[in-house]
C-alpha atoms as a PDB file:
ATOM      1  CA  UNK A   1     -38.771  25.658 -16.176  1.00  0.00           C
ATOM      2  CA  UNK A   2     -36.889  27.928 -13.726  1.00  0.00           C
ATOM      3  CA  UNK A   3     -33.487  28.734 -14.185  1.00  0.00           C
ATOM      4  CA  UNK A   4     -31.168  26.932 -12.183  1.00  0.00           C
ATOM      5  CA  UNK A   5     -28.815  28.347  -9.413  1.00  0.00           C
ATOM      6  CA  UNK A   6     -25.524  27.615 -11.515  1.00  0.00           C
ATOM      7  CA  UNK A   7     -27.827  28.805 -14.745  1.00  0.00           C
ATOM      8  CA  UNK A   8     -28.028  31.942 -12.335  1.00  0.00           C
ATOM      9  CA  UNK A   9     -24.506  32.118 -11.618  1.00  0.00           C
ATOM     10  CA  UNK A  10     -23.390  32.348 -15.352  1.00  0.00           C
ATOM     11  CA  UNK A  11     -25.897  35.159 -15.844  1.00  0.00           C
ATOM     12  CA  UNK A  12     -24.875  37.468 -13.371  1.00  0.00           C
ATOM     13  CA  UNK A  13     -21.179  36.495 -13.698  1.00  0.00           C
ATOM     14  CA  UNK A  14     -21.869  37.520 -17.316  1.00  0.00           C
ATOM     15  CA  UNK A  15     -22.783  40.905 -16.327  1.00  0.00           C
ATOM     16  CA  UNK A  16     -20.225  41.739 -14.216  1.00  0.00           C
ATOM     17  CA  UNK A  17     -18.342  41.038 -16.882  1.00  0.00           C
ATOM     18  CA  UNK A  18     -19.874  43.382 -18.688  1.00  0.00           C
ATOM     19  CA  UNK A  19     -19.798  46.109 -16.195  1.00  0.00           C
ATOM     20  CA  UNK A  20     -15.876  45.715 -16.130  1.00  0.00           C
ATOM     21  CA  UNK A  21     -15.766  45.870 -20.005  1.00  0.00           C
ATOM     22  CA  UNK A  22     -17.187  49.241 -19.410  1.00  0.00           C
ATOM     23  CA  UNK A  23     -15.681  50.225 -16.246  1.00  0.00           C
ATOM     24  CA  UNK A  24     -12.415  48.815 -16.460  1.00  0.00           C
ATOM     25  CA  UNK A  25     -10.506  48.277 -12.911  1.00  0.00           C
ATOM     26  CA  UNK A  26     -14.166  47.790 -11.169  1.00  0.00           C
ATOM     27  CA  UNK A  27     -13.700  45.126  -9.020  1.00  0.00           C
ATOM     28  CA  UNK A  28     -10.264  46.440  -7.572  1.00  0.00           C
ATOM     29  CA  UNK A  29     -10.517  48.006  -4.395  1.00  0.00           C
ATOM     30  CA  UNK A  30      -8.125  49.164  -1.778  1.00  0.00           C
ATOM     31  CA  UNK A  31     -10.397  49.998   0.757  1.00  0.00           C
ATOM     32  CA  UNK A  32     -10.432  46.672   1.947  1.00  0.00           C
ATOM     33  CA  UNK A  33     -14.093  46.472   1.239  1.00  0.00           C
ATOM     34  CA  UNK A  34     -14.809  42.262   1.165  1.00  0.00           C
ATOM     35  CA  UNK A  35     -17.017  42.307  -2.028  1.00  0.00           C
ATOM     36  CA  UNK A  36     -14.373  43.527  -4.001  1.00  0.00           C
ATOM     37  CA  UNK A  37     -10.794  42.577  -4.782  1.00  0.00           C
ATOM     38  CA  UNK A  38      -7.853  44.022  -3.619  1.00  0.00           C
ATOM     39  CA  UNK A  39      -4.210  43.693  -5.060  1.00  0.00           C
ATOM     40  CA  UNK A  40      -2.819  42.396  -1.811  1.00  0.00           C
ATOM     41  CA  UNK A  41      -5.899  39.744  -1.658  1.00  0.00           C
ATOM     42  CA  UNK A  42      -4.667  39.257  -5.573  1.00  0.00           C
ATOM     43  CA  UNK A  43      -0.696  38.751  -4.759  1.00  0.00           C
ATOM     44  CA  UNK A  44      -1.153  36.393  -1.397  1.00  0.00           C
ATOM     45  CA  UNK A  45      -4.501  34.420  -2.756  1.00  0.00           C
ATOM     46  CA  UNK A  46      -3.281  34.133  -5.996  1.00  0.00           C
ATOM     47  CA  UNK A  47      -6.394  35.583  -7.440  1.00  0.00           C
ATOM     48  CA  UNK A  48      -6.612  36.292 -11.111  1.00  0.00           C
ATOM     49  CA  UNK A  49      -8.392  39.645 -11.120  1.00  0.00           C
ATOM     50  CA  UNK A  50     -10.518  38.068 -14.576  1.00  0.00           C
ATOM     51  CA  UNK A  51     -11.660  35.331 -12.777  1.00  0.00           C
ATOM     52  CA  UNK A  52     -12.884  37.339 -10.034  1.00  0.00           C
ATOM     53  CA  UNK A  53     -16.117  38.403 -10.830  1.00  0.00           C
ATOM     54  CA  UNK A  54     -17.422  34.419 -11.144  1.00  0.00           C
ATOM     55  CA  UNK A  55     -15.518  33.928  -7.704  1.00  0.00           C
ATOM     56  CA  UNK A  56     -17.572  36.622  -6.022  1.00  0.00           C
ATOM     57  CA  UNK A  57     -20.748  35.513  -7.458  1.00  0.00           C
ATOM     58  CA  UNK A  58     -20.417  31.735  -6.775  1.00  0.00           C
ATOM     59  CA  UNK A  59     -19.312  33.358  -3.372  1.00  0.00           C
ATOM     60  CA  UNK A  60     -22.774  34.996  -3.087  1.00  0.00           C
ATOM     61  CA  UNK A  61     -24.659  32.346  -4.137  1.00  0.00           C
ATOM     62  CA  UNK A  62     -23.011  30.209  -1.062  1.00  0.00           C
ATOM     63  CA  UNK A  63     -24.085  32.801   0.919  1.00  0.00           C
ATOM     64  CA  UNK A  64     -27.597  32.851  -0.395  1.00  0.00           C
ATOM     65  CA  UNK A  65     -27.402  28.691  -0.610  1.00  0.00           C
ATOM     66  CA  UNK A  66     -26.892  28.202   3.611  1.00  0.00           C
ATOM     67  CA  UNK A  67     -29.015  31.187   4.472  1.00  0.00           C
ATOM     68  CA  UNK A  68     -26.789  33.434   5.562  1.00  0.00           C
ATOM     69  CA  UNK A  69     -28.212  36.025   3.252  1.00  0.00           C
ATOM     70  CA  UNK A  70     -31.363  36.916   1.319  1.00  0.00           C
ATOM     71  CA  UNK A  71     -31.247  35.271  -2.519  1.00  0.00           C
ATOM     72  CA  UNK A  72     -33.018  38.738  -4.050  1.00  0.00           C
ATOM     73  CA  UNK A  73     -29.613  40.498  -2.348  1.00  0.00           C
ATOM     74  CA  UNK A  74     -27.404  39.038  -4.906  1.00  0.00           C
ATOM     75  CA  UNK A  75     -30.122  38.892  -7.387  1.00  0.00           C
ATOM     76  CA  UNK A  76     -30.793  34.685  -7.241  1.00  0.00           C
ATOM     77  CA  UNK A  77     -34.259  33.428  -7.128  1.00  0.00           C
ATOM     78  CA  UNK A  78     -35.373  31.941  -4.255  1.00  0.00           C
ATOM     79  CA  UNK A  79     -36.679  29.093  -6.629  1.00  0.00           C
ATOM     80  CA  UNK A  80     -33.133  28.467  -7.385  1.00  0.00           C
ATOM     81  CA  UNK A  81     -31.850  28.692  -4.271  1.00  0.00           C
ATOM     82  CA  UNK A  82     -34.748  25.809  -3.138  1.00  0.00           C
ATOM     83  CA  UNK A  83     -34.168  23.388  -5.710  1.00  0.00           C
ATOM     84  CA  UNK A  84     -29.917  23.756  -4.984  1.00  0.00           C
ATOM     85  CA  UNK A  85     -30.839  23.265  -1.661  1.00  0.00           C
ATOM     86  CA  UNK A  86     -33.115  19.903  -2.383  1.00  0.00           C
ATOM     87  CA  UNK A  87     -30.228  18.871  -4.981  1.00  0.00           C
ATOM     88  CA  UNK A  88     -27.430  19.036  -2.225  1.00  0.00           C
ATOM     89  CA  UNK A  89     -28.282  18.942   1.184  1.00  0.00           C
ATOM     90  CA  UNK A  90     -24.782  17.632   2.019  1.00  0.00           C
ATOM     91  CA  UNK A  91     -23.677  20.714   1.687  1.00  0.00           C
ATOM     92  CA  UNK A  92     -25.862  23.126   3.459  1.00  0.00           C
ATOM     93  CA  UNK A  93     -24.373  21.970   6.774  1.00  0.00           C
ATOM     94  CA  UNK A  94     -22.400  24.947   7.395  1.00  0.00           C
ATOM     95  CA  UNK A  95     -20.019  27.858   5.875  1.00  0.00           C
ATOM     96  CA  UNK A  96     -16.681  25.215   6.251  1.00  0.00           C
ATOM     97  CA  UNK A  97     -14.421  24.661   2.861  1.00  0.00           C
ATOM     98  CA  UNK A  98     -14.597  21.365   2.231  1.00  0.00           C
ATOM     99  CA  UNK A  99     -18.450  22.310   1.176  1.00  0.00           C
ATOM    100  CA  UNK A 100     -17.647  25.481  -0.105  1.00  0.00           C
ATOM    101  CA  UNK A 101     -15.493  23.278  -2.475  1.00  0.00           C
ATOM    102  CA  UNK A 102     -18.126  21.140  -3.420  1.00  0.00           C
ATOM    103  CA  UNK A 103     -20.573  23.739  -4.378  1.00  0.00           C
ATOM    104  CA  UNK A 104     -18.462  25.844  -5.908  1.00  0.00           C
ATOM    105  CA  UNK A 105     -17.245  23.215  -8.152  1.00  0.00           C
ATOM    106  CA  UNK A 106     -20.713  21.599  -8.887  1.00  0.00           C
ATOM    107  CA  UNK A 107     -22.791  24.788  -8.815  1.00  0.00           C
ATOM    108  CA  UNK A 108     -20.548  27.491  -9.421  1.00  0.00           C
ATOM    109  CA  UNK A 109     -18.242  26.227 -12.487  1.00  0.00           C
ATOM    110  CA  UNK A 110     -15.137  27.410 -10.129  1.00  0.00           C
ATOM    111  CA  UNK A 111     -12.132  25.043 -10.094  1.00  0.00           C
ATOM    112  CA  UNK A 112     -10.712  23.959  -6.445  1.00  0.00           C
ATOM    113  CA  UNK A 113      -7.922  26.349  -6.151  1.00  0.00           C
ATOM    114  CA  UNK A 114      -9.955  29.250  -6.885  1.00  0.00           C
ATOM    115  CA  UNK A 115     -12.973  28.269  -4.416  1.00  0.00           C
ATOM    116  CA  UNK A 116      -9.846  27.722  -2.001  1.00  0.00           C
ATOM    117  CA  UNK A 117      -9.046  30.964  -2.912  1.00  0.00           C
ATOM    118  CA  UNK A 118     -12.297  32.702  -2.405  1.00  0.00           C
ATOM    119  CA  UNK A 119     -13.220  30.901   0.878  1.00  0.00           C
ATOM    120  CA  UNK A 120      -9.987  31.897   2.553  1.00  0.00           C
ATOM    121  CA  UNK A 121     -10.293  35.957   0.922  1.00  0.00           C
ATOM    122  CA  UNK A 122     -13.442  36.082   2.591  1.00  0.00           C
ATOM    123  CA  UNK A 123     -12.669  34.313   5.568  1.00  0.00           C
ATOM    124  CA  UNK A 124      -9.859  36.596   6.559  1.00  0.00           C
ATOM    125  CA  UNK A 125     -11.500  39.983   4.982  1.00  0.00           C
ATOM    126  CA  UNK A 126     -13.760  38.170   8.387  1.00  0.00           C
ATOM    127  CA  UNK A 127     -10.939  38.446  10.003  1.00  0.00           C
ATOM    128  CA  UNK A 128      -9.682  42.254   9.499  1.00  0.00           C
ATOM    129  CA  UNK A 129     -13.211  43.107   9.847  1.00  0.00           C
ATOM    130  CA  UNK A 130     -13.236  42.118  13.696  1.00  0.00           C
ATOM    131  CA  UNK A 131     -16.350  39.595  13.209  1.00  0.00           C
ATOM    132  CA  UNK A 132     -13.603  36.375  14.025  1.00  0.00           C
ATOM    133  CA  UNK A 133     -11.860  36.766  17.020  1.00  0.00           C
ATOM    134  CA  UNK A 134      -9.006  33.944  18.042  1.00  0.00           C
ATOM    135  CA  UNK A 135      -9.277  33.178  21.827  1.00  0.00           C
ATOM    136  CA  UNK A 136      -5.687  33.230  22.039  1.00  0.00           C
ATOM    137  CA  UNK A 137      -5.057  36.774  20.500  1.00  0.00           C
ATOM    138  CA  UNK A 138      -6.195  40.179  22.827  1.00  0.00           C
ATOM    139  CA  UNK A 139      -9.965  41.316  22.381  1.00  0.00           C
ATOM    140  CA  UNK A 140      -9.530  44.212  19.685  1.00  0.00           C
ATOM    141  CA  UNK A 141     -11.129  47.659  20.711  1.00  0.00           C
END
């Protein structure tokens, strides 16, 4: 039997853990560069820089889960991916946090604040990155 997406999760959450054993500090980054964490992101999310590499992987999965990217990307099967899908199509209605929530919770092994946390780093790393603009702010160059 396949493994399945959350048996996925714990896997590669379990070797970014590893990689931070030996590469302590990996998964800081000032640069601002959305995959990573960054000690702002830390202080005004309230992110706990130990749980981060599970946040960024259920994160990923998410991703992978509504087809916004490729499974192989983030190193899920697409067999996983399917059978998540079939187990919860509530949830694959969009990228909005109430669902986030849900799978991250169910599939993930996150608790609520820290898929709160994740959805709203990414969402305004979207944000600084220029790919959301607010209708009521000026077009930036």
């Amino acid at each position: 039997m396949p493994a399945s997406l959350g048996d996925e999760v714990n896997a590669i959450t379990a070797d970014r853990v590893a990689v931070e054993r030996r590469n302590p500090g990996f998964y800081w980054d000032d640069q601002d560069g959305g995959r990573k964490l960054s000690r702002q992101e830390a202080q005004v999310f309230g992110i706990k820089y130990e749980e981060f590499p599970r946040m960024i992987t259920v994160w990923e999965a998410w991703f992978a889960f509504l087809g916004l990217a490729d499974p192989d990307v983030f190193g899920h099967s697409l067999e996983a991916i399917a059978a998540a899908q079939r187990a919860h199509p509530e949830l694959s209605t969009g990228n909005e946090l109430p669902l986030f929530v849900q799978f991250a919770t169910k599939i993930g092994g996150l608790t609520h604040r820290q898929a709160e946390a994740m959805y709203w780093k990414d969402w305004f790393w979207t944000v600084r990155e220029g790919h959301i603009h607010y209708a009521d702010e000026p077009a930036r160059p």
